[in-house]
Protein backbone atom coordinates (compact mmCIF):
# COMPACT_ATOMS: atom_id res chain seq x y z
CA UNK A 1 -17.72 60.33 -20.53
CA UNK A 2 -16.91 58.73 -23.67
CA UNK A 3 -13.14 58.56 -23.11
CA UNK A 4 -13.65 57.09 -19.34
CA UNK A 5 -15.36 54.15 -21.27
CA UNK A 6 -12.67 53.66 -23.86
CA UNK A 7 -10.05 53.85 -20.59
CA UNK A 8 -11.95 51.48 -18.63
CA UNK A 9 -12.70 48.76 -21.22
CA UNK A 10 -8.59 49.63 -22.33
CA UNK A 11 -7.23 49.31 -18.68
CA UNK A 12 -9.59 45.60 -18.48
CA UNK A 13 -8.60 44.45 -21.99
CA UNK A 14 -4.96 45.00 -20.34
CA UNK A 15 -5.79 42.60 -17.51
CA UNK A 16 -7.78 40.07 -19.35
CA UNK A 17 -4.61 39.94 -21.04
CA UNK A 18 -2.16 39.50 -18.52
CA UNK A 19 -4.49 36.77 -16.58
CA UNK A 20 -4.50 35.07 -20.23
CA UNK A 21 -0.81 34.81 -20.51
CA UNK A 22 -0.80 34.10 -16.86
CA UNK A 23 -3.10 30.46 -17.44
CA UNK A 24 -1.11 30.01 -20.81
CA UNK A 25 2.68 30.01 -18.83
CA UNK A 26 0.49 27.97 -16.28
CA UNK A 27 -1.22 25.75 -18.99
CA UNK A 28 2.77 24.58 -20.15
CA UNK A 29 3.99 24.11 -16.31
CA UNK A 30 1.45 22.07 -16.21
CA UNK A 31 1.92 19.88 -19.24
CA UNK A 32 5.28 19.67 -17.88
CA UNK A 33 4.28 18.87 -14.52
CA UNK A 34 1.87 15.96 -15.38
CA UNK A 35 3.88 14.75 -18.13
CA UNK A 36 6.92 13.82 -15.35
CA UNK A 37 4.38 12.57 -12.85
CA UNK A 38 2.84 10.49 -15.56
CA UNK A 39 6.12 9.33 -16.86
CA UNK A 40 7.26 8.35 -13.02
CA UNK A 41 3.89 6.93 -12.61
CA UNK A 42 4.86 3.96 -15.83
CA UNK A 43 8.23 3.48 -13.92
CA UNK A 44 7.28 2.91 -10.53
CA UNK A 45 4.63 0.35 -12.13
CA UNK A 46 7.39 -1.18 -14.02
CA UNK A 47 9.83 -1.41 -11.17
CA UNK A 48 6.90 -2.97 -8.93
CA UNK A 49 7.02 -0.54 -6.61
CA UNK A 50 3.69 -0.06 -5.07
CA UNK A 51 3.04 3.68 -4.16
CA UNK A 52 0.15 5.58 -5.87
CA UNK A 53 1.76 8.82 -4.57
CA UNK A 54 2.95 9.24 -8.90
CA UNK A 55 -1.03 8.18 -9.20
CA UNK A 56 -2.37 10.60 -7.30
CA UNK A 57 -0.24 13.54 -8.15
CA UNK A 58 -0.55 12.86 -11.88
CA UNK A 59 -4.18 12.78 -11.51
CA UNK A 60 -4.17 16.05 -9.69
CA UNK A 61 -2.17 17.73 -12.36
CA UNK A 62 -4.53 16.61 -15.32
CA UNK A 63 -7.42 18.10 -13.90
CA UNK A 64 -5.25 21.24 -13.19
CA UNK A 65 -4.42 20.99 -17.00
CA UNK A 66 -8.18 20.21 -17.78
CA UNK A 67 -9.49 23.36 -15.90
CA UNK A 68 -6.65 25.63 -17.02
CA UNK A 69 -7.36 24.51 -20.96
CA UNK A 70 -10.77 25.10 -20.38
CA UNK A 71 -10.15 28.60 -18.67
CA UNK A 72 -7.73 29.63 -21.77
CA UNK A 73 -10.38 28.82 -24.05
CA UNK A 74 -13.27 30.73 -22.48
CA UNK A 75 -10.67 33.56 -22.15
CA UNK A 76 -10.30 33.67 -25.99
CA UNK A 77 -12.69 31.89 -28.02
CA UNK A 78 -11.22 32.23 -31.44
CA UNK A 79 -8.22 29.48 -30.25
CA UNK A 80 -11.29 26.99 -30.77
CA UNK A 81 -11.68 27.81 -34.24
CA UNK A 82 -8.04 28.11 -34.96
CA UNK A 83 -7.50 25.10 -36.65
CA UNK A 84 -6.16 21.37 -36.50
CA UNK A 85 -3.01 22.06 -34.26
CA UNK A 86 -6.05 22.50 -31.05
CA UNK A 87 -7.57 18.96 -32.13
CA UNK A 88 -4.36 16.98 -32.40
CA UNK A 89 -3.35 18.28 -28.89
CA UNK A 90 -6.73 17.24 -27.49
CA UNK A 91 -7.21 13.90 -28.87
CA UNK A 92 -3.10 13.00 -27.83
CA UNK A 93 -4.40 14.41 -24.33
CA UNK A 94 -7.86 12.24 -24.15
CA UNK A 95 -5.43 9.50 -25.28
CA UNK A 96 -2.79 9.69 -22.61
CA UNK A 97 -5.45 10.95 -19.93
CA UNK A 98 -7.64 7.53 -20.20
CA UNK A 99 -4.63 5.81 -20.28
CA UNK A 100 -3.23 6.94 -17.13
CA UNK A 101 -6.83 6.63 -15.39
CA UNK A 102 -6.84 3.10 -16.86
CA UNK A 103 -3.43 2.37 -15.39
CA UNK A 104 -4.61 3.62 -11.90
CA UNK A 105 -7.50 1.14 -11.47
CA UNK A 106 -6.60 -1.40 -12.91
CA UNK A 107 -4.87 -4.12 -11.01
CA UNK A 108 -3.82 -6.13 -13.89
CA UNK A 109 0.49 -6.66 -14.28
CA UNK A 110 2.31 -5.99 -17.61
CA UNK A 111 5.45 -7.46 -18.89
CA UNK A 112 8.39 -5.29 -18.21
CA UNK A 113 9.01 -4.68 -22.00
CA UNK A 114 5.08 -3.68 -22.35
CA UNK A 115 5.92 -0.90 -19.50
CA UNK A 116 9.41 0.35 -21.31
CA UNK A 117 7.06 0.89 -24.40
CA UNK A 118 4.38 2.57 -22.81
CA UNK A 119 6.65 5.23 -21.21
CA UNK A 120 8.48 5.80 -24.60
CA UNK A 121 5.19 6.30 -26.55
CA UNK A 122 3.75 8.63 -23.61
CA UNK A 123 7.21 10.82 -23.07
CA UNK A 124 7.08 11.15 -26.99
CA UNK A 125 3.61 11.99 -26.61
CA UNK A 126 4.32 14.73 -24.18
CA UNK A 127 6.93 15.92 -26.29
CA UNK A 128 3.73 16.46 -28.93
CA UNK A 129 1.45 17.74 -26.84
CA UNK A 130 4.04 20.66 -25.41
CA UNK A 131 5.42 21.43 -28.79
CA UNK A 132 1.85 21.90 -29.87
CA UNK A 133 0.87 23.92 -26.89
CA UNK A 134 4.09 26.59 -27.50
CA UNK A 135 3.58 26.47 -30.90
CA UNK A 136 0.70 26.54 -33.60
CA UNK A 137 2.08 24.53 -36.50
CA UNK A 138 -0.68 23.95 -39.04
């Protein structure tokens, strides 16, 4: 009986596994995915063209992210307590993520030069925030 019990919790361990590096390859799609949307989201703004199709989908895909980070961390608690890398990534993330829901609503204009600025910052941002999400540097 013993050895079904060390089988069974081996054959789950297994598949909590594989689901976990399932959401992680997920969790960088993602990043990708809402880091072009974004990114197309500051140049359709700056080239006054007025869809909110970029809006919407980069909306969509930070939720995604939001749920999928959330999901990764429940899956394995000790990335919470893994240091300062975690932190950085999340406060870049609340950073660009207010941002973009700020640029949604509001109905103010920018200068063109203000836009080319903002979408340099954010694509280096994204740069950060997927470089911290493959890797654990500090």
């Amino acid at each position: 009986m013993f050895t079904f019990g060390v089988i069974f919790v081996n054959i789950t361990l297994k598949k909590a596994w594989k689901m976990y590096y399932f959401l992680y390859g997920l969790h960088i799609v993602l990043f990708f995915s809402y880091g072009v949307f974004f990114l197309q989201f500051i140049k359709s703004l700056q080239s006054n063209f007025q869809t909110k199709l970029f809006a919407i989908l980069s909306i969509v895909f930070m939720l995604l992210l939001l749920i999928d980070g959330t999901k990764l961390i429940l899956l394995n608690p000790v990335v919470a307590k893994s240091g300062v890398w975690l932190h950085v990534k999340l406060s870049v993330f609340i950073f660009v993520m207010l941002e973009n829901v700020y640029l949604i609503f509001t109905k103010k204009r920018f200068s063109l030069k203000f836009y080319e600025i903002l979408y340099f910052l954010n694509y280096i941002l994204f740069i950060i925030m997927i470089v911290l999400a493959v890797f654990k540097p500090f």
